[in-house]
N, C-alpha and C. Protein backbone atom coordinates (compact mmCIF):
# COMPACT_ATOMS: atom_id res chain seq x y z
N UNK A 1 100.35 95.09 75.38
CA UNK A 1 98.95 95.35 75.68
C UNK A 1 98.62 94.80 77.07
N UNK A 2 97.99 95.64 77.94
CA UNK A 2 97.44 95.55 79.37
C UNK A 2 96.78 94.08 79.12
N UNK A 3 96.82 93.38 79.73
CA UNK A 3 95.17 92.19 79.98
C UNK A 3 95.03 92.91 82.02
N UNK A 4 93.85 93.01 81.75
CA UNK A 4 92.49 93.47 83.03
C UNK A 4 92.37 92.23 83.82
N UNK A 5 91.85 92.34 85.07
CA UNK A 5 91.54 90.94 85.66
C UNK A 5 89.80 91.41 85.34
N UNK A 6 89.56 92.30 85.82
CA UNK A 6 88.26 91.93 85.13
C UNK A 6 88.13 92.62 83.46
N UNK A 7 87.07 91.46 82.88
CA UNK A 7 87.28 92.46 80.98
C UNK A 7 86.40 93.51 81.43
N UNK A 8 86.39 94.20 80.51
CA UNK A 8 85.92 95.65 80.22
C UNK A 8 84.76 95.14 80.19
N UNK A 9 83.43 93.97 79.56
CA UNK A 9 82.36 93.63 79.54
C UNK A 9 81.78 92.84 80.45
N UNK A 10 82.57 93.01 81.87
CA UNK A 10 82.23 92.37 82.88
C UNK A 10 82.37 93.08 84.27
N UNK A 11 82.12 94.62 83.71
CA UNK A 11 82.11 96.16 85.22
C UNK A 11 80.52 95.78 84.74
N UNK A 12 79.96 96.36 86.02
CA UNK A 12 78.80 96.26 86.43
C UNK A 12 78.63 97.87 86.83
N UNK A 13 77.52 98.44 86.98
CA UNK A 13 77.34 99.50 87.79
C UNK A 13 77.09 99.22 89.34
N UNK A 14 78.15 99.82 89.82
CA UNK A 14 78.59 100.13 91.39
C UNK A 14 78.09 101.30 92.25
N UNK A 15 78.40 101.86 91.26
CA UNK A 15 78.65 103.84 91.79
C UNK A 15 77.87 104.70 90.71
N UNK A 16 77.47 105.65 91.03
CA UNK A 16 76.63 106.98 90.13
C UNK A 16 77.77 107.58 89.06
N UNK A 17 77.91 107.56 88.20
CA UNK A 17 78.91 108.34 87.48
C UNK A 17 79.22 109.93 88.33
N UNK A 18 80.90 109.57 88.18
CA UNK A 18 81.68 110.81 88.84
C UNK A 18 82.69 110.96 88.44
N UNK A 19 82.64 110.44 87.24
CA UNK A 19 83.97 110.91 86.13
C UNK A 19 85.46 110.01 86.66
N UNK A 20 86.63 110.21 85.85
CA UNK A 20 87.45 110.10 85.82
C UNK A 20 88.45 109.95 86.88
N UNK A 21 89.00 108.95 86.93
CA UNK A 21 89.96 108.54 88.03
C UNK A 21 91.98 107.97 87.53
N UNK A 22 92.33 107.80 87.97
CA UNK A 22 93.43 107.37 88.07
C UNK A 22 93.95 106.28 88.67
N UNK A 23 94.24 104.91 88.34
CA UNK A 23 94.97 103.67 89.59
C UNK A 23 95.86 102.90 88.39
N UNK A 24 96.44 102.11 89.00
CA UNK A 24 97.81 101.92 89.04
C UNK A 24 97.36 100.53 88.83
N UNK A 25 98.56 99.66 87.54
CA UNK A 25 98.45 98.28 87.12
C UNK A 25 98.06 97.63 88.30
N UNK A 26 98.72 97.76 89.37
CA UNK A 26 99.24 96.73 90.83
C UNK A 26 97.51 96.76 91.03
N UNK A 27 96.38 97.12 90.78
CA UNK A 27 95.33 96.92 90.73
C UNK A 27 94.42 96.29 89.76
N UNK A 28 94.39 97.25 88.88
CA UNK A 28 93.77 96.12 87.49
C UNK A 28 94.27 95.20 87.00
N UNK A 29 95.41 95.57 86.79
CA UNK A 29 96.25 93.68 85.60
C UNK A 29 96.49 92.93 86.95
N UNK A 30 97.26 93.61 88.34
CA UNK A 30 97.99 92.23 89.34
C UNK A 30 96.82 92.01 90.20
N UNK A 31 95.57 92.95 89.99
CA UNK A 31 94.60 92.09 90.76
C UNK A 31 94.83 92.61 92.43
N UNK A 32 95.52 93.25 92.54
CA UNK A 32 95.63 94.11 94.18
C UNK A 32 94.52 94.79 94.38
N UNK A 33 94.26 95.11 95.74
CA UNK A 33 93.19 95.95 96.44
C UNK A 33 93.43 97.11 96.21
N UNK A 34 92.84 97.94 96.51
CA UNK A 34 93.34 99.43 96.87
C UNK A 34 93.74 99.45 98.40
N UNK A 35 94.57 100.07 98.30
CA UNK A 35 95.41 100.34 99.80
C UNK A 35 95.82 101.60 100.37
N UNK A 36 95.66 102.49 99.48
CA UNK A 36 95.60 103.81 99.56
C UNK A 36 95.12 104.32 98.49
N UNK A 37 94.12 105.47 98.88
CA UNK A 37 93.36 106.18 97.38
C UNK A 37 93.45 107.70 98.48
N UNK A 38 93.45 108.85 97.36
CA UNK A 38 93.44 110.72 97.89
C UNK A 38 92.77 110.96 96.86
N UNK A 39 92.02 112.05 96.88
CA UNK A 39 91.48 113.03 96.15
C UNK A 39 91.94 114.45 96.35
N UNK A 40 92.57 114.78 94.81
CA UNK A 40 92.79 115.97 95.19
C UNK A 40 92.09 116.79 94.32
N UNK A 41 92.12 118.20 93.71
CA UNK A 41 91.02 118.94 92.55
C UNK A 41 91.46 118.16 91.43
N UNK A 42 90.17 118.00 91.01
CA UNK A 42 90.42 117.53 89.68
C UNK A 42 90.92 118.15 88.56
N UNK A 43 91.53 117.63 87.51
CA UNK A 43 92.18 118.59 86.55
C UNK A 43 91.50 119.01 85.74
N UNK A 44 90.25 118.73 85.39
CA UNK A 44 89.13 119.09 84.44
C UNK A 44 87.91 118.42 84.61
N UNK A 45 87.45 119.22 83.90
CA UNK A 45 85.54 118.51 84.00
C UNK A 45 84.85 116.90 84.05
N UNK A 46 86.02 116.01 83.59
CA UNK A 46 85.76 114.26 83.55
C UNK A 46 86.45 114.01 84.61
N UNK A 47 87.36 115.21 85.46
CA UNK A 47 88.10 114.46 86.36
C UNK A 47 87.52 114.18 87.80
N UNK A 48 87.70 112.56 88.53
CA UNK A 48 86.71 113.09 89.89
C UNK A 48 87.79 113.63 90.86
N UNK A 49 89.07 113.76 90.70
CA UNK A 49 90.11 113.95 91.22
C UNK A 49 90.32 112.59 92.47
N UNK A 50 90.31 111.76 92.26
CA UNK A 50 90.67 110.52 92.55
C UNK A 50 91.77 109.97 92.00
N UNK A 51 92.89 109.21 92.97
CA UNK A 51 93.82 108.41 92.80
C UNK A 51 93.74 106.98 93.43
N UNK A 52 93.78 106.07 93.31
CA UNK A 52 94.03 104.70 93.88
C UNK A 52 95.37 104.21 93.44
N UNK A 53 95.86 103.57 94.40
CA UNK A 53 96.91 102.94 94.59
C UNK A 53 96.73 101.36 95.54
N UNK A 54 97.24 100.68 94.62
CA UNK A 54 97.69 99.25 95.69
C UNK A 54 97.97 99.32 97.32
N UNK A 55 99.26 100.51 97.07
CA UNK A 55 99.93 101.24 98.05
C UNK A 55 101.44 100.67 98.71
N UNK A 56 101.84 99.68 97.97
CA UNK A 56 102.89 99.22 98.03
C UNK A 56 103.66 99.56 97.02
N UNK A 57 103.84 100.57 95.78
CA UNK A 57 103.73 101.02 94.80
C UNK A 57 105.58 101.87 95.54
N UNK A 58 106.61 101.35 94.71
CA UNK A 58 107.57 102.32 94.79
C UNK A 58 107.13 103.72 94.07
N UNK A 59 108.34 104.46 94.35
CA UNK A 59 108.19 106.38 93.91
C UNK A 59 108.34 106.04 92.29
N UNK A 60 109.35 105.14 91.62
CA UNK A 60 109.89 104.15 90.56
C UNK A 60 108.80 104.10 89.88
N UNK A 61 107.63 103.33 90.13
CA UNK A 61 106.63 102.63 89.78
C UNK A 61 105.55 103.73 89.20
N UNK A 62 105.12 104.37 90.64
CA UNK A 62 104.09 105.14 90.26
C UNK A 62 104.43 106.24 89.51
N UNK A 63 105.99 106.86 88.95
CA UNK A 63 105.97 107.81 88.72
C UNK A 63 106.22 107.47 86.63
N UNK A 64 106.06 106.05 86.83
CA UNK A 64 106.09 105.81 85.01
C UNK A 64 105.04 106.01 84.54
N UNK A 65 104.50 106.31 83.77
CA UNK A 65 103.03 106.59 83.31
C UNK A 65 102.57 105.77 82.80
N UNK A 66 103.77 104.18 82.19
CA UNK A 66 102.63 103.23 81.85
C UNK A 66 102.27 102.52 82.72
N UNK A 67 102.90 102.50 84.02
CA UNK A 67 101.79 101.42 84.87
C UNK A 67 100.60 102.27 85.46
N UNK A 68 100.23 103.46 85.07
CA UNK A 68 99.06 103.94 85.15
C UNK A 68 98.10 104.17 84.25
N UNK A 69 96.41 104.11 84.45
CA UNK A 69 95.71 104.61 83.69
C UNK A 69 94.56 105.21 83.93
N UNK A 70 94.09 106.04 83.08
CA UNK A 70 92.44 106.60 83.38
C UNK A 70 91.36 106.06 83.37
N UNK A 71 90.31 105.40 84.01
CA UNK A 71 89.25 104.84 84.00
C UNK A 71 88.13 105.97 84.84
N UNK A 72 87.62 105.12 84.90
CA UNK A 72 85.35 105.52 85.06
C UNK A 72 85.87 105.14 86.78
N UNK A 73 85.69 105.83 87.61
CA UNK A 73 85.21 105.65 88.93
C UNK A 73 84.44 104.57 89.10
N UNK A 74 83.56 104.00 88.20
CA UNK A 74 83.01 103.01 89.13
C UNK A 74 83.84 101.58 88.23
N UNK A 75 84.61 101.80 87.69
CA UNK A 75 85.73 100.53 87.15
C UNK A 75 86.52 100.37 88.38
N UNK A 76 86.91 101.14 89.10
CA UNK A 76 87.61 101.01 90.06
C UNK A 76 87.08 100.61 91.27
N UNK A 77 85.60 100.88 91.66
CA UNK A 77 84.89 100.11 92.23
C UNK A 77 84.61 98.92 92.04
N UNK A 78 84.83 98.42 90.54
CA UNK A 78 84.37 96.97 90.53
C UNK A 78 85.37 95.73 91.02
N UNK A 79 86.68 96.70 91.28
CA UNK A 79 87.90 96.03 92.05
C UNK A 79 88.06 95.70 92.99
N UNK A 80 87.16 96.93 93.56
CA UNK A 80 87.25 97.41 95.07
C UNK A 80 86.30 98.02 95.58
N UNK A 81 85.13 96.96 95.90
CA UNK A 81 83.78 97.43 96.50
C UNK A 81 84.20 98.19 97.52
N UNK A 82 85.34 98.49 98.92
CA UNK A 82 85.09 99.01 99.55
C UNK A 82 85.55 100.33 99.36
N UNK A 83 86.24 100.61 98.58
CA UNK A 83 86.35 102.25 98.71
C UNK A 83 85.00 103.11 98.20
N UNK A 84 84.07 102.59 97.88
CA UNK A 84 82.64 103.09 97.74
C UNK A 84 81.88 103.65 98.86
N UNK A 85 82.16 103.36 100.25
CA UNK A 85 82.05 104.72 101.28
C UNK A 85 82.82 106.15 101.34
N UNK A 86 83.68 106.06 100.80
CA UNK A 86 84.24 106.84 100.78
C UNK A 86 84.49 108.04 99.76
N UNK A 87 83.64 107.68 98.47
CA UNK A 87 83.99 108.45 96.94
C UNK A 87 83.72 109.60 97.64
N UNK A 88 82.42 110.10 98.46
CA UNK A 88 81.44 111.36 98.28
C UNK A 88 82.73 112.58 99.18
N UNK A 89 83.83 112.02 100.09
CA UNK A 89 84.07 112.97 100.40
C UNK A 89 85.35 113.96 99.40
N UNK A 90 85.01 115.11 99.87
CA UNK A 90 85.46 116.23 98.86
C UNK A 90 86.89 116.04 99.07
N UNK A 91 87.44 116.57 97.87
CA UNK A 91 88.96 116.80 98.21
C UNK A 91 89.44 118.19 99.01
N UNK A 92 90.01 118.04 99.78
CA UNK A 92 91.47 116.89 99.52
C UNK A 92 91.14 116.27 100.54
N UNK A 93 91.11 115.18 100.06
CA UNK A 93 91.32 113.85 101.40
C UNK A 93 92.07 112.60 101.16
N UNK A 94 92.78 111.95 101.75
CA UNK A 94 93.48 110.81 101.84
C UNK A 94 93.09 109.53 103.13
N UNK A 95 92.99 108.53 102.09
CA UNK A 95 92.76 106.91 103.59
C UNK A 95 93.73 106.08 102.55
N UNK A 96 94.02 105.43 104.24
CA UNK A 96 94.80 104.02 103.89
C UNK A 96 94.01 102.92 104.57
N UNK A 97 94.11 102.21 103.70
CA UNK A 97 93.25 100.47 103.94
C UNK A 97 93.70 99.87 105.69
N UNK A 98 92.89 100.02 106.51
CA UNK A 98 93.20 99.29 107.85
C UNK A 98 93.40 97.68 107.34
N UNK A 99 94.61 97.13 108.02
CA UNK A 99 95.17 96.24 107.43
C UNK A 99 94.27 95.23 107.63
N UNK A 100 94.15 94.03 106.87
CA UNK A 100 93.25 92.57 106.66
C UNK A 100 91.66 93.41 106.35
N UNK A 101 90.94 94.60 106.47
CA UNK A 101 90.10 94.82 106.32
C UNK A 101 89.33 95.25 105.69
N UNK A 102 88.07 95.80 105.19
CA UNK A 102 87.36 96.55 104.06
C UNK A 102 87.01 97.68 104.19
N UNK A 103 87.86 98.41 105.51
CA UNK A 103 87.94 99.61 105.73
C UNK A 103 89.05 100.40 105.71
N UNK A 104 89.17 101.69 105.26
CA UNK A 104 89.92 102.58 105.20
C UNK A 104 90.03 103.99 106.44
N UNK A 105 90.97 104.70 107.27
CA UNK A 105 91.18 105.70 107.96
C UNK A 105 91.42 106.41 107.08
N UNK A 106 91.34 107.79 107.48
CA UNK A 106 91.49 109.19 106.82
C UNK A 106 93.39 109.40 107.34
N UNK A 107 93.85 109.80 106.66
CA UNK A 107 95.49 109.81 106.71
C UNK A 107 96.32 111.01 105.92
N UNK A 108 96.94 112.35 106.29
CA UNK A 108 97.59 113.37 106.15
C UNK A 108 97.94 113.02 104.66
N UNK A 109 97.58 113.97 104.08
CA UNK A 109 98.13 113.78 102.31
C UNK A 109 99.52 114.60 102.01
């Protein structure tokens, strides 16, 4: 069983509901930033077509399905206040975290 760094009764509202996302343990259980997040179409109606990643994440890693899971867009904000400039743009888009900072560049997907 996963343990969260933050519990489930301690997300706050961040963000407007926008459905369904995707990120990777190296964020919720190890407590990493996001370091790279893309949006691509979503696969269905809960999906916001959002991915987050740590971004240090081998091909190994991300491609097991248990170190991934589905959460609420703004769970993933409560990790990572700063990728919250960035939800509104449409897919497909990709940024990587400018290093030491709380900003992200737009980067070829």
């Amino acid at each position: 069983m996963k343990v969260f760094v933050i519990p489930a009764n301690r997300i706050k509202p961040m963000v407007e509901s926008m459905g369904t996302c995707i990120a990777t343990d190296r964020i919720t259980v190890e407590g990493k930033g996001v370091g790279y997040m893309y949006r691509e179409m979503p696969d269905d109606e809960e999906d916001s077509g959002w991915r987050f990643f740590a971004g240090d994440e081998t091909d190994d890693y991300a491609n097991d399905p248990t170190n991934l899971e589905l959460y609420d867009v703004n769970t993933i904000a409560n990790y990572d206040a700063a990728i919250i400039p960035y939800l509104g743009h449409p897919p497909p888009c990709a940024f990587e975290r400018v290093p030491n900072m709380a900003t992200f560049t737009p980067v070829e997907m």
